[in-house]
PDB file of N, CA and C in Angstrom:
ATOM      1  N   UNK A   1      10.105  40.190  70.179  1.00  0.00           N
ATOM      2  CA  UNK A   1       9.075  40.165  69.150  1.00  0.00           C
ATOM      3  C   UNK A   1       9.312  41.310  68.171  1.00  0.00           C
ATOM      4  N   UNK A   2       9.421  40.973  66.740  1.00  0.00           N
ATOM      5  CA  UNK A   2       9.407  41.946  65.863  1.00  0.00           C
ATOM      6  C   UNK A   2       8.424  43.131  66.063  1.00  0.00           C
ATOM      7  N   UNK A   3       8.918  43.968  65.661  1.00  0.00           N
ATOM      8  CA  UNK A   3       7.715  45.698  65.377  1.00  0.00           C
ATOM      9  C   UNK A   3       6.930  45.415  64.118  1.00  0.00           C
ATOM     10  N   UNK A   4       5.626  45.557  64.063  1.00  0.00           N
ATOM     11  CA  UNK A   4       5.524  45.931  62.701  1.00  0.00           C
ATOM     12  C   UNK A   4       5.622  47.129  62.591  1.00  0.00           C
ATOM     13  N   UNK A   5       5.967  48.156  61.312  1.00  0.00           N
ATOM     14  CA  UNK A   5       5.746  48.905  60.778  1.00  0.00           C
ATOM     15  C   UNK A   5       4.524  49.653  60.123  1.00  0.00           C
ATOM     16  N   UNK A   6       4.336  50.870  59.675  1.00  0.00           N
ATOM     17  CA  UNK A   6       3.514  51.203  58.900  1.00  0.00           C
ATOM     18  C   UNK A   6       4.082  51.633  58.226  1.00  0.00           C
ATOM     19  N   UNK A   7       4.536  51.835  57.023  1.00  0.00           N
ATOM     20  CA  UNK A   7       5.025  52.612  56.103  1.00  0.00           C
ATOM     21  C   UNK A   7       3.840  53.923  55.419  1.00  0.00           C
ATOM     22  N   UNK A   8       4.803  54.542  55.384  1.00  0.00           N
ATOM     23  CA  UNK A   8       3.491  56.012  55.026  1.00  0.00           C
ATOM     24  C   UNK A   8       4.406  56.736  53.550  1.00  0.00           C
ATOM     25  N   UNK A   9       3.717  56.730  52.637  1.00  0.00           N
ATOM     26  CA  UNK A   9       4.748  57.858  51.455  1.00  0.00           C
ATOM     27  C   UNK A   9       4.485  58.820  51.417  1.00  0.00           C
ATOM     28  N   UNK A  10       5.721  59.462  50.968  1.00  0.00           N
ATOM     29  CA  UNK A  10       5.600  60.618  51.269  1.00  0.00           C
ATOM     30  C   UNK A  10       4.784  61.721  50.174  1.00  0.00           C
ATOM     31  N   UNK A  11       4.277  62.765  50.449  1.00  0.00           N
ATOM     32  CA  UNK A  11       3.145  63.422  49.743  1.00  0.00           C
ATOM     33  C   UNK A  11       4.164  64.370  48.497  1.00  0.00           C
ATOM     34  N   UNK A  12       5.033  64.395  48.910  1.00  0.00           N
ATOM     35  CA  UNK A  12       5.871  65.331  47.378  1.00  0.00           C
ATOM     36  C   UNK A  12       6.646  63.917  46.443  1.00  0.00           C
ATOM     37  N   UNK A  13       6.675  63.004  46.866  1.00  0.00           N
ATOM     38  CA  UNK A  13       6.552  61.429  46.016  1.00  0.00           C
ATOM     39  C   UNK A  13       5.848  61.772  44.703  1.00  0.00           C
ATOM     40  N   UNK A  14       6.667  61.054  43.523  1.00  0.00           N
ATOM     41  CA  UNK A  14       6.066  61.214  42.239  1.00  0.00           C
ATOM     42  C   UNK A  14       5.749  60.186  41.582  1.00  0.00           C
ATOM     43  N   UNK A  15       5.524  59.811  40.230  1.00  0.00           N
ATOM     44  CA  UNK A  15       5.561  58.487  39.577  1.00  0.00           C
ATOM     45  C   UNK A  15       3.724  57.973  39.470  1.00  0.00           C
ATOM     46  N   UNK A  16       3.077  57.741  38.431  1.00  0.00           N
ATOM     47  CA  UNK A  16       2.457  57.371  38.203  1.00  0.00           C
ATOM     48  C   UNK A  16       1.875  55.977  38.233  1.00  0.00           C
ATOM     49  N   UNK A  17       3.299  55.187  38.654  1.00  0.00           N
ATOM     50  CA  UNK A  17       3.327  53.906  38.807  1.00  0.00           C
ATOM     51  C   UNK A  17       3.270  53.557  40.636  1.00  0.00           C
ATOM     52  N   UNK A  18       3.442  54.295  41.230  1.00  0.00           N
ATOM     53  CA  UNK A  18       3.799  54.417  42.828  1.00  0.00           C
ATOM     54  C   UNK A  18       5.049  53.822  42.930  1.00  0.00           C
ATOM     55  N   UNK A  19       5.913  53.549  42.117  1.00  0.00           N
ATOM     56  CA  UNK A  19       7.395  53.012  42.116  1.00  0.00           C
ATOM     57  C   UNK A  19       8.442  54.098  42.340  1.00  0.00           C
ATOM     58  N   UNK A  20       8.465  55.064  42.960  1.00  0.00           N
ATOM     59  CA  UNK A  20       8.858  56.575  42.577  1.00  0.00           C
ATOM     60  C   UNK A  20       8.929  57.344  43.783  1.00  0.00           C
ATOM     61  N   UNK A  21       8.797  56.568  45.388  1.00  0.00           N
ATOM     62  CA  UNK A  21       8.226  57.396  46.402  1.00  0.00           C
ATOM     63  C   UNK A  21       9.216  57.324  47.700  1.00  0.00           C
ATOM     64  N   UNK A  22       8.976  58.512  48.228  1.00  0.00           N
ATOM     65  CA  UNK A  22      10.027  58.088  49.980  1.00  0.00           C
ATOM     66  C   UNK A  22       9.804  57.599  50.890  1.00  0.00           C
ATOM     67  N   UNK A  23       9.261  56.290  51.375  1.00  0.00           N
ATOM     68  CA  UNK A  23       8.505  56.043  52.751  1.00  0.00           C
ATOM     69  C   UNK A  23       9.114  56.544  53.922  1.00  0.00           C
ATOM     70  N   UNK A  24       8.209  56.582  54.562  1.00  0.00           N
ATOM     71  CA  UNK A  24       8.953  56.574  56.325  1.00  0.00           C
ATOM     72  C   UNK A  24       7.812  55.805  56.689  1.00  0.00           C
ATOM     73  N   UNK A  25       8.840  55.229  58.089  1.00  0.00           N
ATOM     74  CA  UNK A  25       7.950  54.447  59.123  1.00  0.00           C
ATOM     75  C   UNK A  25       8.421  55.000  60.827  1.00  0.00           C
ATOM     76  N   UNK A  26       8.055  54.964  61.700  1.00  0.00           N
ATOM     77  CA  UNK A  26       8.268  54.837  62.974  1.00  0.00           C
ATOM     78  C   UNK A  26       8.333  53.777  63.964  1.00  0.00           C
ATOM     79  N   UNK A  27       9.881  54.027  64.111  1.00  0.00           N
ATOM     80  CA  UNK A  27      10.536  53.130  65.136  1.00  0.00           C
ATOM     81  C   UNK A  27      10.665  53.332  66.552  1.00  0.00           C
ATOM     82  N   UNK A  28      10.995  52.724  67.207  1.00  0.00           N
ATOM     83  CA  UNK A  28      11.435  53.242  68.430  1.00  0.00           C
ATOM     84  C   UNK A  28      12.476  53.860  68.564  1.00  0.00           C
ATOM     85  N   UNK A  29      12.508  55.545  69.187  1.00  0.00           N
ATOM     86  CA  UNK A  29      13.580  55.908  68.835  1.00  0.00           C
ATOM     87  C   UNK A  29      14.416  56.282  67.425  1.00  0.00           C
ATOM     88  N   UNK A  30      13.497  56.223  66.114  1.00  0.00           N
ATOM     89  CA  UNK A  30      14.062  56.169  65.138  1.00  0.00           C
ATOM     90  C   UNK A  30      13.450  56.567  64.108  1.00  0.00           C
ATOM     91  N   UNK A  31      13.504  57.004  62.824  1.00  0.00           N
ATOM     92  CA  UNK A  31      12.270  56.932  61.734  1.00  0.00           C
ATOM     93  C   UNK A  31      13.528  55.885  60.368  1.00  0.00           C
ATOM     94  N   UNK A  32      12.728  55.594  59.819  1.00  0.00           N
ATOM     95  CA  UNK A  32      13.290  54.853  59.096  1.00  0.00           C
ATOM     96  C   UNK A  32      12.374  55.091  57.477  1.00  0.00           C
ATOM     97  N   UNK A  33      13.393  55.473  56.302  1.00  0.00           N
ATOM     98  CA  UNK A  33      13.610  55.949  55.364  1.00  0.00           C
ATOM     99  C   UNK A  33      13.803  54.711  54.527  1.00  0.00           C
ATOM    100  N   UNK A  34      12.979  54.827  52.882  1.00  0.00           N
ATOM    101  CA  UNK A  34      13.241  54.200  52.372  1.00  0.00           C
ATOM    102  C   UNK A  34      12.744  54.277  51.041  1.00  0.00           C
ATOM    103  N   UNK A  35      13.090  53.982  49.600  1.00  0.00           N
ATOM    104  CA  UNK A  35      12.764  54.536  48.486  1.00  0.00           C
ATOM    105  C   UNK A  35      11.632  52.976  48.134  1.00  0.00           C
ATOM    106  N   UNK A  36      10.743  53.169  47.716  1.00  0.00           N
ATOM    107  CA  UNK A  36       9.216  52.024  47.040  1.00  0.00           C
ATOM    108  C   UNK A  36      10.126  50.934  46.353  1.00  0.00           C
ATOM    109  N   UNK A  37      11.021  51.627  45.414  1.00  0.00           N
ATOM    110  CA  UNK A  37      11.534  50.944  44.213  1.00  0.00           C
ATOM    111  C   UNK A  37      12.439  49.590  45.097  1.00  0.00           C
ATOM    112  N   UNK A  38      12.985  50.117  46.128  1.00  0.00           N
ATOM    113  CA  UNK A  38      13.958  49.047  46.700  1.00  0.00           C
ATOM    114  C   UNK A  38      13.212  49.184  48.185  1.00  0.00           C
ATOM    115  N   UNK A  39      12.601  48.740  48.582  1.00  0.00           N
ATOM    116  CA  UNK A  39      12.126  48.274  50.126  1.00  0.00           C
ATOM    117  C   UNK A  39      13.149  48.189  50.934  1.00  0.00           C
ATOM    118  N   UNK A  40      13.851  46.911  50.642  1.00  0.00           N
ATOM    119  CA  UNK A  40      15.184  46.391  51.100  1.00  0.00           C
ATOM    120  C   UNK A  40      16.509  47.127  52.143  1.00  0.00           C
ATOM    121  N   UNK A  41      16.668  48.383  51.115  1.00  0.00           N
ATOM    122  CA  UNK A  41      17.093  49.396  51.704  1.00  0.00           C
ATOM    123  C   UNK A  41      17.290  50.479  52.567  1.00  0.00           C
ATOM    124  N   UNK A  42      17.180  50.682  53.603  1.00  0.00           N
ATOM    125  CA  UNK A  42      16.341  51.617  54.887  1.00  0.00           C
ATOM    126  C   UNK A  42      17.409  51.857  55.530  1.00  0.00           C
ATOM    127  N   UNK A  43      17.619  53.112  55.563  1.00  0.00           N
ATOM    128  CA  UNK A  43      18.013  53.952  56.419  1.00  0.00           C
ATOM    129  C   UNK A  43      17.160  54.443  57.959  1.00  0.00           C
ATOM    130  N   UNK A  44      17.869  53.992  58.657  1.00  0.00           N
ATOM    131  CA  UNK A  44      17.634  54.567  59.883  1.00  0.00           C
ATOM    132  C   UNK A  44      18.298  55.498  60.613  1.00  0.00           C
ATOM    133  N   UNK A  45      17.123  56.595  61.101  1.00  0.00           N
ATOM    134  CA  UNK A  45      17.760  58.291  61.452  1.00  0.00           C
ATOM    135  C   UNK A  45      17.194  57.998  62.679  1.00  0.00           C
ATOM    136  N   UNK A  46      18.237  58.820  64.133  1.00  0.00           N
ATOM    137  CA  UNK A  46      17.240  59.213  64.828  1.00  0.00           C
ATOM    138  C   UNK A  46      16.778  60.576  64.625  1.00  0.00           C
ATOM    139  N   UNK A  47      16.354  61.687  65.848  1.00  0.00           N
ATOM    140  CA  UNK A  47      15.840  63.469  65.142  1.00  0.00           C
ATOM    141  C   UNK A  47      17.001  64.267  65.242  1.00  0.00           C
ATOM    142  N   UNK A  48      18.296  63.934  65.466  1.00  0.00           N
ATOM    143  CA  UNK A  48      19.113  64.779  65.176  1.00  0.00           C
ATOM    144  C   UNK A  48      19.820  64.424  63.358  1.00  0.00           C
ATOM    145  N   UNK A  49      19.975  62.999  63.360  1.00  0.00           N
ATOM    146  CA  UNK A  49      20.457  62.321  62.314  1.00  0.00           C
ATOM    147  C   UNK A  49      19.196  62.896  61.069  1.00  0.00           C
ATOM    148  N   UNK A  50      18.002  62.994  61.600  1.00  0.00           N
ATOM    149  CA  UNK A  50      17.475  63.264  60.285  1.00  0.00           C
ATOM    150  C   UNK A  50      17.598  64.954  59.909  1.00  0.00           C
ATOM    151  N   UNK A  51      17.235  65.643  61.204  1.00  0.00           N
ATOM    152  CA  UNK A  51      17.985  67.226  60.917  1.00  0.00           C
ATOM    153  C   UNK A  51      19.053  67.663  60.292  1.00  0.00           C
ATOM    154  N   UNK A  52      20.078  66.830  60.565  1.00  0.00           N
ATOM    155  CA  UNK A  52      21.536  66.980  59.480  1.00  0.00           C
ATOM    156  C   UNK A  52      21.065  66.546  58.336  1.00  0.00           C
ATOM    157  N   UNK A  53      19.941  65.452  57.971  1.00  0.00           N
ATOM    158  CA  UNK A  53      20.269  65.427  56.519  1.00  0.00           C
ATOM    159  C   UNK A  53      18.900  65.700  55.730  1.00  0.00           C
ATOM    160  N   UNK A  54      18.279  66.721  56.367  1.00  0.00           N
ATOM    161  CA  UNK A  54      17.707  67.714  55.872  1.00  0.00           C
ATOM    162  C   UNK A  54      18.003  68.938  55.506  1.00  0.00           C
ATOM    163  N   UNK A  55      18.872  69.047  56.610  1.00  0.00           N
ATOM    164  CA  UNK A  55      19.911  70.432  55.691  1.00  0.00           C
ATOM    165  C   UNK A  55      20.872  70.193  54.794  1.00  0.00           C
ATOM    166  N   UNK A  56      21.279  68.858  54.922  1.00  0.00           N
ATOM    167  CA  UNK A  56      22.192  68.814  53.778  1.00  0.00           C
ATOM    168  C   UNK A  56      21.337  68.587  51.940  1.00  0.00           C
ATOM    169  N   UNK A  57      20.548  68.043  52.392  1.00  0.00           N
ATOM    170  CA  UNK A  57      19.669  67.613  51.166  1.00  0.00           C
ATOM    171  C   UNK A  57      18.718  69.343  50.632  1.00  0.00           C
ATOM    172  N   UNK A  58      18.676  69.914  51.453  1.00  0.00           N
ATOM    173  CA  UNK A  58      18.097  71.471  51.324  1.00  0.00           C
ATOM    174  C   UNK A  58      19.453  72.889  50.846  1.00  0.00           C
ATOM    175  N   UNK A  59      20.506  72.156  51.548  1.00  0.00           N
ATOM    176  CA  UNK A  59      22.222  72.319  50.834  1.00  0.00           C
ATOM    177  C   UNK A  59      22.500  72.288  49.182  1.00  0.00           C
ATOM    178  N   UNK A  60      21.992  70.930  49.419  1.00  0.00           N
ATOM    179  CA  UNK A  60      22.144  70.534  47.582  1.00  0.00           C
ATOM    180  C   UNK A  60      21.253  70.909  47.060  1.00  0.00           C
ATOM    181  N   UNK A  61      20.045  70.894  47.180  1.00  0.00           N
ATOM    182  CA  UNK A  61      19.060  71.386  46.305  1.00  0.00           C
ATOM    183  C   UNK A  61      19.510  72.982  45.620  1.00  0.00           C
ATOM    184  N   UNK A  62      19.864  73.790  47.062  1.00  0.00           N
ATOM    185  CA  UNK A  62      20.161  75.343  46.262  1.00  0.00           C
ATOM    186  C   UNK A  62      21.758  75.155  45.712  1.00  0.00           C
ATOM    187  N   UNK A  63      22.263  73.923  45.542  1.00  0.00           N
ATOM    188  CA  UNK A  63      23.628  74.001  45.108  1.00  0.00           C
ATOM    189  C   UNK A  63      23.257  73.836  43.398  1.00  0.00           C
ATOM    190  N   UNK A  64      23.506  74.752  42.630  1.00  0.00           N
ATOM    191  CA  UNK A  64      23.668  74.753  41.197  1.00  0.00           C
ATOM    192  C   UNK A  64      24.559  74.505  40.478  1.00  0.00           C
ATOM    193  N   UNK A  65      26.231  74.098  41.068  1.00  0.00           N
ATOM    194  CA  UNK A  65      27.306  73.443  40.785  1.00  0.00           C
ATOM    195  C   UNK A  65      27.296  72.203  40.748  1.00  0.00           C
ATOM    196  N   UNK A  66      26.619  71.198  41.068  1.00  0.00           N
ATOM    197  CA  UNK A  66      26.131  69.926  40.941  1.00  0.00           C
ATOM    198  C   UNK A  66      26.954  69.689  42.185  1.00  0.00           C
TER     199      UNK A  66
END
């Protein structure tokens, strides 16, 4: 039997239109990532997979070399 989901956005999400935002949902074992604009698309992390790419995304942010 399928899971449903809840999708929740995320609170630093922008856009006036709500087209603009990061969901997460909770899986078993998993959180699952996904931008409003494309649903479709979802990434699934488990908590180590999302720790790496929180530092990498916290990496780039202080990277000023593009």
């Amino acid at each position: 039997m399928a899971q449903s989901l809840h999708w929740q956005k995320s609170s630093f999400s922008g856009g006036a239109d709500g087209n603009e935002c990061v969901e997460l949902a909770a899986a078993l074992h998993t959180l699952l990532i996904r931008e409003s604009d494309q649903p479709t698309h979802v990434i699934a992390v488990d908590q180590l997979g999302l720790v790496a790419l929180l530092h990498h995304v916290r990496a780039r942010g202080a990277d000023t070399t593009g």
